[in-house]
C-alpha atoms as a PDB file:
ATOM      1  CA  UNK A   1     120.893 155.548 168.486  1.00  0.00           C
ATOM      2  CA  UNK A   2     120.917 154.055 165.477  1.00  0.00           C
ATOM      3  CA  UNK A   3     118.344 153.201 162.696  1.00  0.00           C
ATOM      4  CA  UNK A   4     117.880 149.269 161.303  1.00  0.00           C
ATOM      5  CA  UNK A   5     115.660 148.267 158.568  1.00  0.00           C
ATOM      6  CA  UNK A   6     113.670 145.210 158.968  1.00  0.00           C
ATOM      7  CA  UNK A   7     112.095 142.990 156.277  1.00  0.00           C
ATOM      8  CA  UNK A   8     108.875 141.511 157.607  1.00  0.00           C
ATOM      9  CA  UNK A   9     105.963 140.443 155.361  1.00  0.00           C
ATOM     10  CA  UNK A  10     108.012 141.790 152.160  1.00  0.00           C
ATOM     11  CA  UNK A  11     107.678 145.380 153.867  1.00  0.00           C
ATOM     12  CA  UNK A  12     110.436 147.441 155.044  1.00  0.00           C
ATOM     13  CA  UNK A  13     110.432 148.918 158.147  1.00  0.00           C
ATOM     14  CA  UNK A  14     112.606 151.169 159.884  1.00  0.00           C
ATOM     15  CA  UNK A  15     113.359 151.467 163.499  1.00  0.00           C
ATOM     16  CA  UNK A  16     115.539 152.498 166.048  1.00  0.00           C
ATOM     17  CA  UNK A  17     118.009 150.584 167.750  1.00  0.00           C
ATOM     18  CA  UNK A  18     120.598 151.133 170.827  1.00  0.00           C
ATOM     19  CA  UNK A  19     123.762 151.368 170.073  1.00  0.00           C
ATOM     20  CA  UNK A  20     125.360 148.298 169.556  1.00  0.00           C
ATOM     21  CA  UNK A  21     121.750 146.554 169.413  1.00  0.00           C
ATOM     22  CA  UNK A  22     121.301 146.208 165.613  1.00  0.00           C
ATOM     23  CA  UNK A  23     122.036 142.917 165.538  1.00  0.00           C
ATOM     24  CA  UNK A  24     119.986 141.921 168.099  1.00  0.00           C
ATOM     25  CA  UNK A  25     116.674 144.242 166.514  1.00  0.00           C
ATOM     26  CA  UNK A  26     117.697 142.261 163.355  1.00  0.00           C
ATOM     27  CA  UNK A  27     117.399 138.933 164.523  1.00  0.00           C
ATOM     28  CA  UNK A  28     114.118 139.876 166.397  1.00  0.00           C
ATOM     29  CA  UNK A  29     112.649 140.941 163.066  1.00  0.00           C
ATOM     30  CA  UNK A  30     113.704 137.780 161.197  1.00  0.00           C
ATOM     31  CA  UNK A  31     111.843 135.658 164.217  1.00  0.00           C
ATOM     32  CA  UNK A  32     108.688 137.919 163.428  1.00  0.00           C
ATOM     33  CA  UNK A  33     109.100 137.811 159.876  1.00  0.00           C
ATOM     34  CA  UNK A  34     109.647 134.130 160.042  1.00  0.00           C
ATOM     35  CA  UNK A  35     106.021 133.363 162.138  1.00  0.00           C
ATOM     36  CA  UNK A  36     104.589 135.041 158.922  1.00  0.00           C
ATOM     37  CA  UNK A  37     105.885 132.820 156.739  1.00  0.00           C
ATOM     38  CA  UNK A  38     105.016 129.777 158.722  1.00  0.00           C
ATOM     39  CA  UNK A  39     101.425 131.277 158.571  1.00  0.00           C
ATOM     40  CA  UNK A  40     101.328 132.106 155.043  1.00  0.00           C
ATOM     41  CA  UNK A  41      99.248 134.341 153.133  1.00  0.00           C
ATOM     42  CA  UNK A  42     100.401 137.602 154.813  1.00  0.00           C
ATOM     43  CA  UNK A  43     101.694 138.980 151.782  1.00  0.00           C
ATOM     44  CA  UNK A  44      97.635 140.245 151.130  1.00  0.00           C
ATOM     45  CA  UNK A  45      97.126 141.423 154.338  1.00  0.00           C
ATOM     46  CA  UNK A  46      97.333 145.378 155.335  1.00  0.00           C
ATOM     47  CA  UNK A  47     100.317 145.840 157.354  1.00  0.00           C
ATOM     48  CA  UNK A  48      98.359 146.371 160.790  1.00  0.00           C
ATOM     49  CA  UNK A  49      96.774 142.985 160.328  1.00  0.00           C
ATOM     50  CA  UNK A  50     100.151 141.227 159.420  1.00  0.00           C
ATOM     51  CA  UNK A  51     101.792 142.641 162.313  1.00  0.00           C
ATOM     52  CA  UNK A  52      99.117 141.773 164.641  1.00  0.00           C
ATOM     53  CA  UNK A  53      99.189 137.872 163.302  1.00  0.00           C
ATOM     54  CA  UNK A  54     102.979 137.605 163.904  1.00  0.00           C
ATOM     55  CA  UNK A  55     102.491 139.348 167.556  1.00  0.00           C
ATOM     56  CA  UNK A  56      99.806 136.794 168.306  1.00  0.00           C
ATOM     57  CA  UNK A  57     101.968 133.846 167.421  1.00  0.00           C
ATOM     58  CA  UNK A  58     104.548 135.080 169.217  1.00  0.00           C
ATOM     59  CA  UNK A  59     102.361 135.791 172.441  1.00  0.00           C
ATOM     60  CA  UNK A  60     101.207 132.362 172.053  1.00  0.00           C
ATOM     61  CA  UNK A  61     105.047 130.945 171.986  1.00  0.00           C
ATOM     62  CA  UNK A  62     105.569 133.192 174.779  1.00  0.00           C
ATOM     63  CA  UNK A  63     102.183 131.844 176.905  1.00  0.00           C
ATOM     64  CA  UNK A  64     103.192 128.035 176.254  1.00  0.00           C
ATOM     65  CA  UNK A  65     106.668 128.394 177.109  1.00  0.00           C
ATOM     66  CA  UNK A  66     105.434 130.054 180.233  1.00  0.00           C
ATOM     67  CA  UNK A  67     102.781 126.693 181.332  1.00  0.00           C
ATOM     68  CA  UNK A  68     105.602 124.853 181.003  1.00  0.00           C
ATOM     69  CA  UNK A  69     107.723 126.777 183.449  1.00  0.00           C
ATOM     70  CA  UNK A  70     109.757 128.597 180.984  1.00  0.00           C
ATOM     71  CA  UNK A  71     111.118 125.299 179.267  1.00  0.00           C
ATOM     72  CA  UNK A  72     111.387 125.048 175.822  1.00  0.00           C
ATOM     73  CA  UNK A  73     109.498 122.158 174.065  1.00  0.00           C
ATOM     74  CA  UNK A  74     112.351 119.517 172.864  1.00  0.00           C
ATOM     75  CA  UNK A  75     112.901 119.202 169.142  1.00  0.00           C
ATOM     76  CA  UNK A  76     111.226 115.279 168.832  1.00  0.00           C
ATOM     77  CA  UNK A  77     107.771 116.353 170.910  1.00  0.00           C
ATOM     78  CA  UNK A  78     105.757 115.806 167.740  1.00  0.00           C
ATOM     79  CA  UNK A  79     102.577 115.347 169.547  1.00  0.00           C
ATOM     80  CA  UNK A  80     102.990 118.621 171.422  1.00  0.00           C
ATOM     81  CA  UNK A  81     103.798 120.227 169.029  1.00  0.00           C
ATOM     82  CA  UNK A  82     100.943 119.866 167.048  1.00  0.00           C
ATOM     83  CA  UNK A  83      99.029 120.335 169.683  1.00  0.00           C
ATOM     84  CA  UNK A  84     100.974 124.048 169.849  1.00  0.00           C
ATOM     85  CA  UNK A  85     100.044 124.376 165.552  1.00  0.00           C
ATOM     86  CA  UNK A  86      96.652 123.869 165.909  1.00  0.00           C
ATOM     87  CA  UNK A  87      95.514 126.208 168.521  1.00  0.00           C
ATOM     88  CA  UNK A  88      97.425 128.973 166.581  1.00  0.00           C
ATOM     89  CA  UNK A  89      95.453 127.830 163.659  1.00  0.00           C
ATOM     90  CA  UNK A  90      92.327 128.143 165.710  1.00  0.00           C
ATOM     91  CA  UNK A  91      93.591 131.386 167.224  1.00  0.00           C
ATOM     92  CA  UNK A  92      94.386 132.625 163.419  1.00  0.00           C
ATOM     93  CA  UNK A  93      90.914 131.470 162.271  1.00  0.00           C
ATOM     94  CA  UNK A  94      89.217 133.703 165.197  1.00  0.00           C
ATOM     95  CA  UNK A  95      91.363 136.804 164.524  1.00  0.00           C
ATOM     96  CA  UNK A  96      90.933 136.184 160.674  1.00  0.00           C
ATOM     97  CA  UNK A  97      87.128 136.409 161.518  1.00  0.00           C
ATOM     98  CA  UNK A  98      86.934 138.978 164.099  1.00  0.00           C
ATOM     99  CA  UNK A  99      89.467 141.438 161.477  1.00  0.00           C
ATOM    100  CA  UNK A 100      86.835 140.836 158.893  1.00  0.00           C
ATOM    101  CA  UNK A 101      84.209 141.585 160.819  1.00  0.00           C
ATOM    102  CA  UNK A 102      86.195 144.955 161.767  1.00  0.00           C
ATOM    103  CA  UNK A 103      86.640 145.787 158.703  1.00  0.00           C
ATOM    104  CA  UNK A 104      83.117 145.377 157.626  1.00  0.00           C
ATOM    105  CA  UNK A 105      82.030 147.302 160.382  1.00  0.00           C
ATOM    106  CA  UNK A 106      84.121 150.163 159.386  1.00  0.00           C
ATOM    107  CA  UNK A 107      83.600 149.978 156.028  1.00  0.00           C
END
């Protein structure tokens, strides 16, 4: 076992990794660190909530990919593919409320 440091959100984290595996951690983390970007903002988020936004985008990747019998949407599908964007906005919008309204509950 080994230990790999990921960047996601402008956080390090550490984790560990099979040997022989780092690479593949590390490009794993850049795909998650990546969705965040594309989402923007998550810099002000607490780490949980980050985390939970990039594993919900993901999912969501995962769950179309899946309807379409594992096949990955081609490059020119414009229409589908924004189609894809704005039901993760809408998803983001309804976590981004629900998180809010966990926090206020807690607070």
């Amino acid at each position: 076992m080994s230990n790999v440091t990921l960047e996601i959100g402008g956080r390090p984290f550490s984790v560990a990794s099979a040997d022989g595996e780092e690479q593949h951690v590390t490009a794993l983390g850049r795909m998650i660190d990546e969705k965040l970007r594309a989402m923007g903002g998550a810099s002000g988020q607490s780490e949980s909530r980050m985390l939970l936004f990039a594993a919900l985008l993901l999912a969501d990747e995962i769950h179309e990919m899946r309807a379409r019998g594992g096949v990955p949407l081609p490059a020119d599908d414009t229409p589908e593919l924004e189609r894809i964007a704005r039901g993760i906005e809408d998803a983001a919008t309804r976590i981004t409320n629900l998180a809010t309204a966990l926090e206020e509950a807690a607070a």
